[in-house]
Protein backbone atom coordinates (compact mmCIF):
# COMPACT_ATOMS: atom_id res chain seq x y z
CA UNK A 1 0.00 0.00 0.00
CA UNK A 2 1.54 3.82 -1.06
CA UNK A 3 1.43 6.69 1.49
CA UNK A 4 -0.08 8.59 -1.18
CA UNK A 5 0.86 12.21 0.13
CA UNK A 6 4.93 10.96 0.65
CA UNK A 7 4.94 9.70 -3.04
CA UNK A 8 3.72 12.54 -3.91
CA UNK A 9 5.93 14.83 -1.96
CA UNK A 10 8.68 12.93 -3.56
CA UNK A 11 8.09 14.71 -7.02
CA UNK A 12 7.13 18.26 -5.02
CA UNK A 13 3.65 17.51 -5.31
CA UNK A 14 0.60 17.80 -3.33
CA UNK A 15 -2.81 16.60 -3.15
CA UNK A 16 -5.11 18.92 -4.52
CA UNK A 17 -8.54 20.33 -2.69
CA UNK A 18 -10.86 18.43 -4.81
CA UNK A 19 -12.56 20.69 -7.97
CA UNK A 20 -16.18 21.61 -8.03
CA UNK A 21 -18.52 19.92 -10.71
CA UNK A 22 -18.83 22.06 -13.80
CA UNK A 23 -22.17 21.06 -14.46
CA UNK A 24 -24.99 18.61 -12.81
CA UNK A 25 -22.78 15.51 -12.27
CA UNK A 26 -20.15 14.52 -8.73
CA UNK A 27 -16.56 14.41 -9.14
CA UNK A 28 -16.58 10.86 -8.11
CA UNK A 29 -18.79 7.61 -7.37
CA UNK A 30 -18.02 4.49 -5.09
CA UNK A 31 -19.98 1.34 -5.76
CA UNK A 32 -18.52 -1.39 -3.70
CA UNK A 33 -14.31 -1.51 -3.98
CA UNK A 34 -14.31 0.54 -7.20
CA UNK A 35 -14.32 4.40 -7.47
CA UNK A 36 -15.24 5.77 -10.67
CA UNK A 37 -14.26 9.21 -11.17
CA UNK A 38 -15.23 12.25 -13.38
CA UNK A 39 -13.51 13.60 -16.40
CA UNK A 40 -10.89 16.17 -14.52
CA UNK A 41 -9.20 18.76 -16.28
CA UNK A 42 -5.90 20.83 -14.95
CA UNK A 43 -7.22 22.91 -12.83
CA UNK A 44 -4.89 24.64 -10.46
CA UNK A 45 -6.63 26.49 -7.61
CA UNK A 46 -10.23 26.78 -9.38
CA UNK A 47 -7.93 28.01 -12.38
CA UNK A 48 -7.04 26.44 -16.09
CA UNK A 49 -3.45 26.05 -15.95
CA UNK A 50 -3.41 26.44 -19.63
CA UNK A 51 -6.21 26.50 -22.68
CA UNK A 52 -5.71 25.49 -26.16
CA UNK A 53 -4.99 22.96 -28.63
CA UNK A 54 -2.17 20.59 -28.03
CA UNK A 55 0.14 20.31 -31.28
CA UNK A 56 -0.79 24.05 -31.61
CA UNK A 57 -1.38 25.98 -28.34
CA UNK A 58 0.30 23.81 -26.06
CA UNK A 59 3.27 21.18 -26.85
CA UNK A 60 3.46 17.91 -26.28
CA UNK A 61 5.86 18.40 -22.84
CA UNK A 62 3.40 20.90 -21.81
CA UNK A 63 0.26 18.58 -21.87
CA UNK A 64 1.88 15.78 -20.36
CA UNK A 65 2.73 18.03 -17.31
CA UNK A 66 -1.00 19.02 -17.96
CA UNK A 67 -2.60 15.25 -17.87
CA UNK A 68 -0.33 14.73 -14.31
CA UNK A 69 -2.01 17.75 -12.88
CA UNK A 70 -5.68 16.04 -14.17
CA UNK A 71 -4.42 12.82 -12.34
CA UNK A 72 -3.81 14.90 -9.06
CA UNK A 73 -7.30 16.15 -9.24
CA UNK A 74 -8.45 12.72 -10.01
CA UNK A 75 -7.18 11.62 -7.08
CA UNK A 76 -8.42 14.18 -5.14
CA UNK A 77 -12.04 12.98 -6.45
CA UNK A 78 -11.42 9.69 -5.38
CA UNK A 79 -10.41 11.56 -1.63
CA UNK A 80 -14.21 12.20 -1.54
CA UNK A 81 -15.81 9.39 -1.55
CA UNK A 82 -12.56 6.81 0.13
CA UNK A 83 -9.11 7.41 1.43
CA UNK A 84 -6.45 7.71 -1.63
CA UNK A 85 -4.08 5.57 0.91
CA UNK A 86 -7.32 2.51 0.28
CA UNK A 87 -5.94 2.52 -3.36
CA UNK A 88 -4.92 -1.22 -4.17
CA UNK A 89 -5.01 -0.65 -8.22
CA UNK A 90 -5.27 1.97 -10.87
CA UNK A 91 -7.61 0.02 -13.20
CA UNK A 92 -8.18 1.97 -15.77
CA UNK A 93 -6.86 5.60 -16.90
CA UNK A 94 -9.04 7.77 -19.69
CA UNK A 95 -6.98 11.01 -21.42
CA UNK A 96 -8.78 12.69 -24.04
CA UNK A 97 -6.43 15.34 -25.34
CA UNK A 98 -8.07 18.69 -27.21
CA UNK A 99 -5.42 18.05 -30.43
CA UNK A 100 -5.12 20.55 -32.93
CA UNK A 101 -5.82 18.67 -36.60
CA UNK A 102 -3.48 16.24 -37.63
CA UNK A 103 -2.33 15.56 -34.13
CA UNK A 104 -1.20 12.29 -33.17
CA UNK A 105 0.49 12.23 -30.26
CA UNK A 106 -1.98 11.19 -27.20
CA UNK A 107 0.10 8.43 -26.14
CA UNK A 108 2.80 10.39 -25.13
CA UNK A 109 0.31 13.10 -23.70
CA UNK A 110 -1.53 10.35 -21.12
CA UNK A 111 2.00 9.09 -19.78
CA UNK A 112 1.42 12.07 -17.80
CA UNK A 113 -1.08 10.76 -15.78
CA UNK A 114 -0.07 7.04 -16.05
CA UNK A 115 3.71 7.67 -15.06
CA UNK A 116 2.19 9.78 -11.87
CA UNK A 117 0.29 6.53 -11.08
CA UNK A 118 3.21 4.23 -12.24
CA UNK A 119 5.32 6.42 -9.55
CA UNK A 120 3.12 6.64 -6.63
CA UNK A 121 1.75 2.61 -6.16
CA UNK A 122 4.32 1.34 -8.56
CA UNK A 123 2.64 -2.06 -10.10
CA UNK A 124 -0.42 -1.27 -8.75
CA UNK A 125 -0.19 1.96 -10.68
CA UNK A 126 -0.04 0.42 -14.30
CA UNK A 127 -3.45 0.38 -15.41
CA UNK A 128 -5.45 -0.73 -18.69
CA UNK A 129 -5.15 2.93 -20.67
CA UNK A 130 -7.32 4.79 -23.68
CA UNK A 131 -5.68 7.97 -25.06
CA UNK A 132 -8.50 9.85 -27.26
CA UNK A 133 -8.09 12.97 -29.74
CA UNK A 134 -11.45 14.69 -29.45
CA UNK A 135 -12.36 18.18 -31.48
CA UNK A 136 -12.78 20.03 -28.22
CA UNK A 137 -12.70 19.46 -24.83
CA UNK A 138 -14.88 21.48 -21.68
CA UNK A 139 -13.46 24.89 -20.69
CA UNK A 140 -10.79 24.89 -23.95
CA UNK A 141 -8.78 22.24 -21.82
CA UNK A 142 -5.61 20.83 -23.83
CA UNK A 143 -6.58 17.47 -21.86
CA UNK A 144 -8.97 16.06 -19.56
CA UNK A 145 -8.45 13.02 -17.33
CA UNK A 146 -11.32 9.87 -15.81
CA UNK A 147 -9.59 7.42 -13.16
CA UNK A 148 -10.95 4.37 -12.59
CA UNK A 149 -9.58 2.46 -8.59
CA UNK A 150 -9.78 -0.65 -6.24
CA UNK A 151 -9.75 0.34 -2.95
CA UNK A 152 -9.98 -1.79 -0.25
CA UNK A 153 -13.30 -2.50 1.19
C-alpha cells in the first residue's frame, strides 16, 4: 500500500482540494471496492493552468505536465468518496487530449497521468489505458483526465 501524500511529496507535489462539478454531475462515485471518477481537467486552484490545442497551443511536454495535474485532481475525487491511501489498483486511466488537426500524439500526452500513477503505487499503478483525440474538450482544456480504482473495502 503507497502513502499517497509521501509519493507525492517525492516529485514536489501535493494533493489537490478536490474541484467543483462544472455542471450537474459529482466528481466521483463508489460502488462497492471501485471508485469511478469524473472527467478532470488541470485545474490549479479553481484556475485552467493552460487552454488550447495541443500540437498548436500547447506542446506535447506541456500537456503531459498538464494530464499529471488532471491525475492529481483525479485523485483528489477519489479523496471524496474513500481514502487515496485505500488505493490497491489503478484500473483503468481515460486522457482525451483537445489536439489541434493532424495531431497524433496522445500516447505520449496520457503518460502524464499514467507515469504519476506508475510512480506513486508502482505495479499497482499500471493500469489498462485509452488515449482519445477529441475536437474540443470542456473549458478549452488541452486534456482532460477519468480514473478508474480498487480500494480496499
Amino acid at each position: 500500500m503507497a502513502d499517497v501524500r509521501a509519493k507525492l511529496a517525492e516529485k514536489g507535489l501535493t494533493l489537490p482540494v478536490a474541484a467543483k462539478p462544472v455542471a450537474a454531475y459529482v466528481p466521483a462515485v463508489k460502488t462497492g471496492k471501485i471508485v469511478f471518477t469524473a472527467g478532470q481537467l488541470p485545474l490549479v486552484n479553481g484556475e485552467m493552468a493552460k487552454t488550447g490545442k495541443v500540437g498548436a497551443d500547447v506542446t506535447v511536454e506541456e500537456a503531459k505536465q498538464l494530464a499529471e495535474i488532471c491525475a492529481l485532481n483525479a485523485l483528489a475525487a477519489v479523496e471524496l468518496v474513500a481514502p487515496v491511501d485505500s488505493i490497491v489498483q489503478v484500473v483503468r486511466i481515460v486522457c482525451y487530449v483537445n489536439g489541434a488537426p493532424g495531431f497524433v500524439s496522445q500516447p505520449q500526452v496520457a503518460n502524464g497521468a499514467s507515469e504519476l500513477f506508475m510512480h506513486i503505487f508502482g505495479e499497482a499503478g499500471i493500469a489498462a489505458r485509452s488515449a482519445l483525440g477529441v475536437a474540443e474538450l470542456p473549458l478549452n482544456s488541452p486534456v482532460e483526465v477519468e480514473l478508474t480504482v480498487e480500494v480496499r473495502a
